[in-house]
Protein backbone atom coordinates (compact mmCIF):
# COMPACT_ATOMS: atom_id res chain seq x y z
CA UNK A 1 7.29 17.25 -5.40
CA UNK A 2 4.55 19.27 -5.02
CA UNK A 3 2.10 16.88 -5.81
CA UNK A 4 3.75 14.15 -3.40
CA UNK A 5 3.27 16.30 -0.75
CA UNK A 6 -0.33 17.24 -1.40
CA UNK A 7 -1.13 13.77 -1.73
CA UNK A 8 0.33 12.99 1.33
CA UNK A 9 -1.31 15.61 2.85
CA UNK A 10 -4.41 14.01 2.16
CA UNK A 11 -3.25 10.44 2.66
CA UNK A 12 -1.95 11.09 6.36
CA UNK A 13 -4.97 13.16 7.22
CA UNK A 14 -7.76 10.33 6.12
CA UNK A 15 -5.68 7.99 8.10
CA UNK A 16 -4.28 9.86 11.16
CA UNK A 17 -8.37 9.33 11.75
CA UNK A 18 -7.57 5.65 12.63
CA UNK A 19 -10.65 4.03 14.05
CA UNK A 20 -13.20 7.07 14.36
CA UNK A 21 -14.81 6.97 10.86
CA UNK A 22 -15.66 2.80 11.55
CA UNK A 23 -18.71 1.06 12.15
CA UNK A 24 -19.86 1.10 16.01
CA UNK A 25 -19.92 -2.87 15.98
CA UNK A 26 -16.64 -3.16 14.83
CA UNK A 27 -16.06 -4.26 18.39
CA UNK A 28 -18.31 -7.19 17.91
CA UNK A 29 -16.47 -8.07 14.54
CA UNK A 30 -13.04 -7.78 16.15
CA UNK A 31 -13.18 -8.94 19.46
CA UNK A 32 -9.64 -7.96 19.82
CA UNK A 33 -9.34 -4.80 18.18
CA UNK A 34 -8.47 -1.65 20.46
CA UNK A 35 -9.78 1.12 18.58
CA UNK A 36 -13.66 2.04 18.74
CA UNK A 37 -16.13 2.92 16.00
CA UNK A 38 -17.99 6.18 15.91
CA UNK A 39 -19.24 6.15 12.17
CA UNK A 40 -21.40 4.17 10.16
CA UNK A 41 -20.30 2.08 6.58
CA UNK A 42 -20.57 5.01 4.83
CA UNK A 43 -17.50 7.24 6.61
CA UNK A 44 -15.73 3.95 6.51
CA UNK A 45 -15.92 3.56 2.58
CA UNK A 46 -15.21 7.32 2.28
CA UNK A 47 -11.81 7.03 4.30
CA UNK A 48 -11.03 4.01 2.62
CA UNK A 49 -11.31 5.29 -0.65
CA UNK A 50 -9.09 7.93 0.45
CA UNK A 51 -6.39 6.68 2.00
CA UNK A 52 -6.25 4.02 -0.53
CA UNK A 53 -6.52 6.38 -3.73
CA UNK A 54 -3.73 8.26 -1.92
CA UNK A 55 -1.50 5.97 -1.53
CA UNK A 56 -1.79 4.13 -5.12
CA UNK A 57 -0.88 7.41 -6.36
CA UNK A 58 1.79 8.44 -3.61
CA UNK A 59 3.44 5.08 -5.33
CA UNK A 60 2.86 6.53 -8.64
CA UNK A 61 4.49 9.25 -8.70
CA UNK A 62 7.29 7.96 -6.97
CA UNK A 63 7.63 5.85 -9.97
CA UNK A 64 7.53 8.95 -12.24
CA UNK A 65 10.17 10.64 -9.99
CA UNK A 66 12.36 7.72 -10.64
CA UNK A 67 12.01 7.79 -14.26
CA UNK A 68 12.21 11.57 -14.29
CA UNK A 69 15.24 11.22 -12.91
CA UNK A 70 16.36 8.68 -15.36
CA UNK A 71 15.31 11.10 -18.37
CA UNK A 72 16.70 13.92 -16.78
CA UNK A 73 20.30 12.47 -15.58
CA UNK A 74 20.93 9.53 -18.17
CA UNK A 75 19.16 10.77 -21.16
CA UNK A 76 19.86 14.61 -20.46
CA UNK A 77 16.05 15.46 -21.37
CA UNK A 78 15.78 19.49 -21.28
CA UNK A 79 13.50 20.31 -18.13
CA UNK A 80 10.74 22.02 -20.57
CA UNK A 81 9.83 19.13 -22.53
CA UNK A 82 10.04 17.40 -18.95
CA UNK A 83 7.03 19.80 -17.59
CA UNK A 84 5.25 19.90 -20.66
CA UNK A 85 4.91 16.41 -21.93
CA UNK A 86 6.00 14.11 -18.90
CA UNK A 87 4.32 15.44 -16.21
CA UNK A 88 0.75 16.02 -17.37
CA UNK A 89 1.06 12.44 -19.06
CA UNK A 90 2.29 10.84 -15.48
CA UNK A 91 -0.22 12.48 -13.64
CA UNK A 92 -3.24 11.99 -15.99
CA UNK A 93 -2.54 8.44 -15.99
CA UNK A 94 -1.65 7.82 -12.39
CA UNK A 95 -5.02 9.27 -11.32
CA UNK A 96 -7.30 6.90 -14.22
CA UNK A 97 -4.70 3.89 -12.75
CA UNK A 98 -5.45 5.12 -8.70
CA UNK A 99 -9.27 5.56 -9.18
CA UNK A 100 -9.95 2.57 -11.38
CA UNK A 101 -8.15 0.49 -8.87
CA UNK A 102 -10.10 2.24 -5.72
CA UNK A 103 -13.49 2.07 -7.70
CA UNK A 104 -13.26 -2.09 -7.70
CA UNK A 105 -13.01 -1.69 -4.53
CA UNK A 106 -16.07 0.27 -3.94
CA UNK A 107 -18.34 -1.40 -6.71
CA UNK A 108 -17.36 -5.26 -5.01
CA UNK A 109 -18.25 -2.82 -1.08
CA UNK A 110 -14.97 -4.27 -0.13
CA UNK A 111 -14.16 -0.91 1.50
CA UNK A 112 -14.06 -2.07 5.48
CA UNK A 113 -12.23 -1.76 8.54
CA UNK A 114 -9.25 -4.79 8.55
CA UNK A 115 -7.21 -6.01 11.26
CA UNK A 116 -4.19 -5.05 9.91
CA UNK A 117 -4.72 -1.38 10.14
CA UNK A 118 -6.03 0.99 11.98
CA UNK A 119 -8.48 2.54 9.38
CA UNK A 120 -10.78 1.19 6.41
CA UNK A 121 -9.00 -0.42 3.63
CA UNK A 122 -9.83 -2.87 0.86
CA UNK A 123 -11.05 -6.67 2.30
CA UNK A 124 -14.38 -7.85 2.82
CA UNK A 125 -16.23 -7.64 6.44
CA UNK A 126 -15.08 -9.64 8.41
CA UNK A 127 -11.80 -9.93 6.63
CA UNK A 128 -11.17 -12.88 4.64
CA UNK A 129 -15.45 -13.91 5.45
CA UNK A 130 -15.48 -15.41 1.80
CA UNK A 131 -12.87 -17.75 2.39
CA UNK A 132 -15.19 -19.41 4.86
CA UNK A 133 -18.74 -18.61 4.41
CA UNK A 134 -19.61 -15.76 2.02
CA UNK A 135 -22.93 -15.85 3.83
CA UNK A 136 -21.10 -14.91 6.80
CA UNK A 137 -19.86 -11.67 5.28
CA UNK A 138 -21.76 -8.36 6.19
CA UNK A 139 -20.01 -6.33 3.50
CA UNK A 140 -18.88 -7.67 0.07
CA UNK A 141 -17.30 -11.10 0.04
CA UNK A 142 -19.12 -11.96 -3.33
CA UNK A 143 -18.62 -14.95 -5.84
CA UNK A 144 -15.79 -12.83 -7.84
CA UNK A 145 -13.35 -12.49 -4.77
CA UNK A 146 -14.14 -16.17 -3.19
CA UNK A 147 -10.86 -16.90 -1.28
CA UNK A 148 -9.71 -13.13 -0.69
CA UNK A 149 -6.60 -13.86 1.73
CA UNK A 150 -4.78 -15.90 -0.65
CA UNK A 151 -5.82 -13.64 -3.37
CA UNK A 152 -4.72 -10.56 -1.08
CA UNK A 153 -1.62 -11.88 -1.02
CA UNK A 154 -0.79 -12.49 -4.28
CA UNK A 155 -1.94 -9.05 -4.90
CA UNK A 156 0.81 -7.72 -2.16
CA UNK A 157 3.49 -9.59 -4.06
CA UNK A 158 2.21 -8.24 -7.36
CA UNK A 159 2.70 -4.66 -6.07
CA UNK A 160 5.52 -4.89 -4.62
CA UNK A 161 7.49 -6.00 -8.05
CA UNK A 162 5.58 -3.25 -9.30
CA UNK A 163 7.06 -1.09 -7.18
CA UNK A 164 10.67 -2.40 -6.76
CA UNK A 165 11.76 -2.76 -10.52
CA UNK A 166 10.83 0.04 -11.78
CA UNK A 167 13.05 1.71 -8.51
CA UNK A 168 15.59 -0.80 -9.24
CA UNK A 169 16.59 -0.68 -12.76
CA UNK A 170 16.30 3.46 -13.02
CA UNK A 171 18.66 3.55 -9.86
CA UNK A 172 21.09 1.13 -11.65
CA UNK A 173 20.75 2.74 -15.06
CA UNK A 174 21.76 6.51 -13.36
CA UNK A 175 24.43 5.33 -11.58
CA UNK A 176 26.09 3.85 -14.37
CA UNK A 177 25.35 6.93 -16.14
CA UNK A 178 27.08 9.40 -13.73
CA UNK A 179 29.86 7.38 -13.21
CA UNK A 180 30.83 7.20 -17.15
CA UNK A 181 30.39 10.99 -17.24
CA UNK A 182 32.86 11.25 -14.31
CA UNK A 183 35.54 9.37 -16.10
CA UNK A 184 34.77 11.43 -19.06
CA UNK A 185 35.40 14.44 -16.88
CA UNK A 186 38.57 13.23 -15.39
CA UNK A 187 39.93 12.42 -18.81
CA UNK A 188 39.06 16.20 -19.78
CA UNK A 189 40.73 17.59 -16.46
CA UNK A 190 43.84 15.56 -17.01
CA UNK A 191 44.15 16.59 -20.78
CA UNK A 192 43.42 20.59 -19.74
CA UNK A 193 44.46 20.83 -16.35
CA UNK A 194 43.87 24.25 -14.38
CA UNK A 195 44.58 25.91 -11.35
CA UNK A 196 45.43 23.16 -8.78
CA UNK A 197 43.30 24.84 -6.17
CA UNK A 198 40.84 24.80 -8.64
CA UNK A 199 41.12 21.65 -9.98
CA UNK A 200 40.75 20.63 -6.96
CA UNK A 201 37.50 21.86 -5.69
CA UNK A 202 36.17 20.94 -9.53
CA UNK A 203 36.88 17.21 -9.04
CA UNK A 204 35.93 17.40 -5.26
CA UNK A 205 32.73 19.00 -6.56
CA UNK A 206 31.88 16.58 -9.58
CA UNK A 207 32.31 13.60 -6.45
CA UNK A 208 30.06 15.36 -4.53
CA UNK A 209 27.26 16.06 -7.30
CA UNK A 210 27.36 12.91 -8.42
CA UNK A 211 26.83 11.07 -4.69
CA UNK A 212 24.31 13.79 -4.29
CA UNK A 213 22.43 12.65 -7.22
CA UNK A 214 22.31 8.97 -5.86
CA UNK A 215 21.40 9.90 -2.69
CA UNK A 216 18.82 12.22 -3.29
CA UNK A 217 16.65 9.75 -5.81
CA UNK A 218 17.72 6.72 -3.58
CA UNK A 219 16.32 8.25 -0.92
CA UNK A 220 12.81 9.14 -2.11
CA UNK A 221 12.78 5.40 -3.38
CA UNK A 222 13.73 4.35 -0.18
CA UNK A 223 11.22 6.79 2.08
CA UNK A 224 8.40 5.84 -0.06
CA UNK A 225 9.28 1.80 0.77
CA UNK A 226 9.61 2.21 4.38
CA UNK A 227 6.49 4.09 4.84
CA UNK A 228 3.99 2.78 2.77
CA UNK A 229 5.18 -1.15 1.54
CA UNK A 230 6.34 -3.10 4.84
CA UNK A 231 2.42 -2.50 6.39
CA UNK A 232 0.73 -4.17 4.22
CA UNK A 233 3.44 -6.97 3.80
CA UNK A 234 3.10 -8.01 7.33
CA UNK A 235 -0.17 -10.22 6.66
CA UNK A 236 2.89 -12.65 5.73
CA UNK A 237 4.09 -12.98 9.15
CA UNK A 238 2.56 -15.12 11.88
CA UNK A 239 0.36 -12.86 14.48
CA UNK A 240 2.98 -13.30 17.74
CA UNK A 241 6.25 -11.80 14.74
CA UNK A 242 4.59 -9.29 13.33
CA UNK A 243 3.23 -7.07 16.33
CA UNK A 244 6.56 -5.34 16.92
CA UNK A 245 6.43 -5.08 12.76
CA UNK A 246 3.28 -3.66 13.39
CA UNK A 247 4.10 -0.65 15.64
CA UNK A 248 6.99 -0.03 13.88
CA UNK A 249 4.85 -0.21 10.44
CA UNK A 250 2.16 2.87 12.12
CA UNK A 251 4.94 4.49 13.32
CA UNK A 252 6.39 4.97 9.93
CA UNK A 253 3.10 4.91 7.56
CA UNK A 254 2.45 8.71 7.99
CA UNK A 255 5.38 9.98 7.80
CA UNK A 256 6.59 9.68 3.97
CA UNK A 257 5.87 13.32 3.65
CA UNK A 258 8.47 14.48 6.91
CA UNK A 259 11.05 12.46 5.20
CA UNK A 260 10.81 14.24 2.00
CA UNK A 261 10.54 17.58 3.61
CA UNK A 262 14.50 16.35 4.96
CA UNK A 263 15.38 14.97 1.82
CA UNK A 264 14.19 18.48 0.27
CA UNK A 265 15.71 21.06 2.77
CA UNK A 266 19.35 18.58 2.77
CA UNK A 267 19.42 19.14 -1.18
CA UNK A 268 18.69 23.37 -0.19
CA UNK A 269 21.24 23.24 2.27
CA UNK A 270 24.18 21.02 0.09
CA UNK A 271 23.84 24.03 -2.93
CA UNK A 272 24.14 27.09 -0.41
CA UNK A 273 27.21 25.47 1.35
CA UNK A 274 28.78 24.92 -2.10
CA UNK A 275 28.00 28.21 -3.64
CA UNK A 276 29.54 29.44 -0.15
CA UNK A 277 32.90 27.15 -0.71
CA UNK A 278 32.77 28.11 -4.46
CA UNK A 279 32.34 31.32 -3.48
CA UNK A 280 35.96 31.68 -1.22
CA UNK A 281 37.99 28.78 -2.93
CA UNK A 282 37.32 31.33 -6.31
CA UNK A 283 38.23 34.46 -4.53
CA UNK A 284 41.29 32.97 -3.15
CA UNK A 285 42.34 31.88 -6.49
CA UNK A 286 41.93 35.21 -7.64
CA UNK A 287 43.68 36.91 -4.72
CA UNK A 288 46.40 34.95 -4.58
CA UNK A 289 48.38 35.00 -1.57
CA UNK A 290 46.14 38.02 -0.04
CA UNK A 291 44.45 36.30 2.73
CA UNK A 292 45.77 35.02 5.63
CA UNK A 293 47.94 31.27 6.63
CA UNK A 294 44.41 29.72 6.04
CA UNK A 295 43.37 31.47 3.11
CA UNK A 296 40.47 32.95 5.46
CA UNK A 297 39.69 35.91 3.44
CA UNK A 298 35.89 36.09 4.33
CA UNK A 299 35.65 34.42 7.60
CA UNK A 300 31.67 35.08 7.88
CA UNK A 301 31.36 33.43 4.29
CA UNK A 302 33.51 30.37 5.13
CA UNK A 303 32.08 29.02 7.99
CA UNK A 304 28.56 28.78 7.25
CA UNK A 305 27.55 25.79 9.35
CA UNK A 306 24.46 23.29 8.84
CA UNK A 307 22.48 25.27 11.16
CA UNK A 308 23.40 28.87 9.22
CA UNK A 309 22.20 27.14 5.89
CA UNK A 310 19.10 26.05 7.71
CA UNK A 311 18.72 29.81 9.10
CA UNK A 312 19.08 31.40 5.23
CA UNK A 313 16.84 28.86 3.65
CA UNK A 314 14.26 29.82 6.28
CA UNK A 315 14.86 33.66 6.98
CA UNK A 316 15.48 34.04 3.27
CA UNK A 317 14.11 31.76 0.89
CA UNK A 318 14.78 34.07 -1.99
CA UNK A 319 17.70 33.94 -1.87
CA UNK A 320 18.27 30.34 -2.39
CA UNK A 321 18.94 28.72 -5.68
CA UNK A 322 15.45 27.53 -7.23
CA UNK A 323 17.18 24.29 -7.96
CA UNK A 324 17.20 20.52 -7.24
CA UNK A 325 20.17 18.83 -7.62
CA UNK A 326 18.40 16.84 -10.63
CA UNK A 327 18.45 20.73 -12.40
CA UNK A 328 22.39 20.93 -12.56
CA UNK A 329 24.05 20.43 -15.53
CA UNK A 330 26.70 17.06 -15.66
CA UNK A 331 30.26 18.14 -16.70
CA UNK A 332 30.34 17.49 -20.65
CA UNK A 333 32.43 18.28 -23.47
CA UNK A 334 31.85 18.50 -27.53
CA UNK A 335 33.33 15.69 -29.55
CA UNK A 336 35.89 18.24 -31.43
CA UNK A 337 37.55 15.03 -33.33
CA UNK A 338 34.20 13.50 -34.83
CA UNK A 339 34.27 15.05 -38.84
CA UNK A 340 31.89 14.29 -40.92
CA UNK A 341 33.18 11.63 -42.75
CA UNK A 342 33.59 10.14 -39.03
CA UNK A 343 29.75 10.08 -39.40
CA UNK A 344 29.14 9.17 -42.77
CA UNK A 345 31.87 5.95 -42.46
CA UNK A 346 29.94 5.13 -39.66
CA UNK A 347 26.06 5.36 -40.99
CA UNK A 348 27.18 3.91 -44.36
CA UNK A 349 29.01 0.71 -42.09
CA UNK A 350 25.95 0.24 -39.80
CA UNK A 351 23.07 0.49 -42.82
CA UNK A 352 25.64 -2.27 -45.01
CA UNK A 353 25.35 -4.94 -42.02
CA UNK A 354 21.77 -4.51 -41.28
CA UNK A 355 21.15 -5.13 -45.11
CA UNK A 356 23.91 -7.47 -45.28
CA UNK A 357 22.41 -9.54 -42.69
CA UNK A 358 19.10 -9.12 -44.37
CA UNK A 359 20.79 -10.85 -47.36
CA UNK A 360 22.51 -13.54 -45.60
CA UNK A 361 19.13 -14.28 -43.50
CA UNK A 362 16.77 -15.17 -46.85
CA UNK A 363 19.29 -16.99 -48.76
CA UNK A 364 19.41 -19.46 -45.93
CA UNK A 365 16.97 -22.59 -46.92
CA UNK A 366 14.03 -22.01 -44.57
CA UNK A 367 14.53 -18.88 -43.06
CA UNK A 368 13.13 -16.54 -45.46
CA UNK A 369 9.69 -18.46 -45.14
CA UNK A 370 10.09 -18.42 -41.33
CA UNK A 371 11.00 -14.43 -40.76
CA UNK A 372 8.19 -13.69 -43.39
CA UNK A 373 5.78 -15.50 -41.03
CA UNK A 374 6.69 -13.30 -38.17
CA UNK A 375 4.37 -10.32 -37.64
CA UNK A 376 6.22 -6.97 -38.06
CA UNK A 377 9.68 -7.92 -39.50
CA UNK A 378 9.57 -6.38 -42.28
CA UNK A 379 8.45 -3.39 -40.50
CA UNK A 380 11.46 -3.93 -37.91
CA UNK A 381 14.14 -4.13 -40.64
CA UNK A 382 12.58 -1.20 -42.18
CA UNK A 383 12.95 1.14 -38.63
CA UNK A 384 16.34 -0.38 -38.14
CA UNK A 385 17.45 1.31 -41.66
CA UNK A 386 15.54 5.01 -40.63
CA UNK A 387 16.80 4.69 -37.34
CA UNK A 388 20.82 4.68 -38.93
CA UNK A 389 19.45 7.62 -41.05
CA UNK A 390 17.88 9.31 -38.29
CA UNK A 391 21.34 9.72 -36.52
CA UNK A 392 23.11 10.32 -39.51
CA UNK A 393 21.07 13.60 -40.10
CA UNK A 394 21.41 14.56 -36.26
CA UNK A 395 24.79 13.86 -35.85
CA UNK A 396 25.44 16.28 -38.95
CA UNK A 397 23.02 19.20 -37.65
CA UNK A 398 25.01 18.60 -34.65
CA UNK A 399 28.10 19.03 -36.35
CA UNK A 400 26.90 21.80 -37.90
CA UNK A 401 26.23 24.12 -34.49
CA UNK A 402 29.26 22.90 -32.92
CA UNK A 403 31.52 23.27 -36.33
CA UNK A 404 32.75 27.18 -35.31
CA UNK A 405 32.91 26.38 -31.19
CA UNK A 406 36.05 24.89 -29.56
CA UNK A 407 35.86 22.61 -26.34
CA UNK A 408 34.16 23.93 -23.67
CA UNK A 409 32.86 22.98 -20.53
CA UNK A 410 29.98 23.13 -18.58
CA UNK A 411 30.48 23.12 -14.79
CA UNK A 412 26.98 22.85 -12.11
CA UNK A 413 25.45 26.14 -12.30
CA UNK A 414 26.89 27.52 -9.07
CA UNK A 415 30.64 26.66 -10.42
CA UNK A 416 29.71 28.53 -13.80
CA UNK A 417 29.78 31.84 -12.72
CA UNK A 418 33.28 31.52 -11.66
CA UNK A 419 34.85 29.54 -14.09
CA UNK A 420 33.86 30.88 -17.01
């Protein structure tokens, strides 16, 4: 998060510029444009390299917080391997993918000012000069990037699948995720039910988390689209459709990074209201019948608003959780019934068909000589076999930390301290 904000930083401060760092005769170029030119081709190519390094790796890392959230919520990846391998590997590689893509720009001098936004950005000057006369181009416009609008365009579309599947599919694959550990939950609750009040607040709670969950990584996905993927887009739309587009598009562009400061301080508030409700549904289960017709036993406590949340997180920031929502722990339970011959029935099943089918595949006329001609199989069939062994040796070591426990539970860390 911290780097999506810096980045912004820097992204809305090269661009909340607009038209000053431009070439004076920008006016001559584009007749129509409103903005003037103060700078030369120089400040123009340094904004535009920028702004447009900025925001190829503002998209980035919103890719890597999707799939950080799908390695953190679907595949349960502990948060220290998370900072120590994913994150340096994202970032390394986001910057050679942002700079390599922003240096083609500068080599080709297709670094300009465009009439689709109000500061320098990648096209050739006049935009879209090659298409007609490269001769008529002051900057870049050369042999490589004859026909630059249509090949703009295709570009746009290129990005933007970039962009949306990756979004897509993580989204998908966590949300199927949470809601199979919620039915796993509710089949624990009903089989060891507890207090009602409780039980209760626990299921009430698990809801909660897991709409949390989609919301929060929805809504980066979602900020990051509306700010920084319908501007460029509108170069689809005829001139006289896409000027109220257009406003709207520069009214949104800068402000990705306000969006995720909401996003942020709505998590903050959501864990200090439900340690607060923890906090008195607990008590009164404790207490018993002690407080009053409402149960009200620590009015102050209890009615800590949106605005009183707001009020801690900013007149006390220490004392708020150092958390995300992506941090808490999903309800889970041990698999007390899996034995080891459970396992070893299981391995011994799997490795017989993949070597079964092995069997069966080079007896039949013609087949043998065809999978032998197919790079890797043999390779293939061979990791398929390790693969079975692989999870025959964790599921025992498993078995083996597990074998003197009994079923426990493990509620979000602000229901733990109560329920234990």
């Amino acid at each position: 998060m911290f780097v999506l904000s810096f980045t912004d930083l820097i992204y809305s401060t090269s661009v909340g510029l607009t038209t000053l760092p431009m070439p004076t005769d920008v006016g001559e170029v584009y007749p129509a444009f409103a903005g003037r030119g103060f700078g030369t081709p120089l400040t123009c190519t340094i904004q535009g390299f920028i702004s447009t390094s900025s925001v190829t790796f503002i998209a980035w890392v919103n890719i890597s917080l999707s799939l950080y959230y799908l390695l953190k919520i679907r595949y349960q990846t502990p948060k220290e391997k998370l900072r120590k391998y994913f994150e340096p590997i994202m970032l390394v590689l986001g910057l050679i993918i942002c700079l390599t893509f922003t240096w083609s720009y500068l080599r080709r001098q297709e670094i300009n000012p465009v009439p689709y936004t109000p500061w320098c950005s990648g096209g050739d000057y006049p935009f879209a000069c090659s298409e007609v006369d490269i001769n008529l181009c002051i900057r870049g416009g050369n042999e490589k990037t004859r026909g630059g609008l249509e090949g703009f365009k295709t570009f746009l579309i290129i990005y933007l699948m970039i962009q949306l599947v990756p979004h897509a599919v993580c989204f998908i694959l966590n949300y199927v995720s949470v809601r199979r550990r919620e039915k796993e939950a509710e089949a624990l609750q009903e089989n060891q039910p507890q207090s009602p009040e409780i039980e209760t607040h626990a299921s009430s709670s698990r809801h909660n988390y897991s709409k949390i969950i989609m919301m929060q990584s929805a809504m980066y996905g979602v900020a990051f689209f509306a700010c920084n993927i319908m501007a460029p887009h509108l170069i689809f739309l005829p001139p006289m459709n896409a000027a109220p587009l257009q406003v709207l598009a520069l009214i949104l562009r800068p402000l990705q990074g306000f969006f995720c400061m909401l996003i942020f301080v709505y998590d903050k508030m959501y864990i200090i209201r439900a340690i607060n409700r923890a906090n008195n549904i607990a008590f009164r289960a404790m207490l018993g019948d002690l407080g009053d017709e409402d149960g009200d036993l620590f009015p102050e406590e209890k009615k800590l608003t949106v605005l009183g949340s707001i009020k801690l997180m900013v007149a006390n920031p220490s004392k708020v959780p150092h958390v995300v929502m992506s941090d808490l722990n999903i309800l889970r339970f041990h698999e007390q019934d899996v034995s080891w011959m459970d396992v070893a029935i299981s391995a011994a099943l799997k490795t017989m068909i993949i070597s079964g089918i092995k069997v069966v595949l080079m007896r039949i006329p013609g087949i043998k000589v065809l999978l032998m001609r197919i790079p890797g199989i043999k390779v293939v069939l061979g990791l398929l076999v390790l693969e079975s062994t692989a999870k025959v040796i964790s599921r025992i070591h498993y078995l083996t930390r597990i074998s003197t426990t009994t079923t426990t539970k493990t509620y979000p860390t602000w229901e733990v301290r109560f329920f234990r």
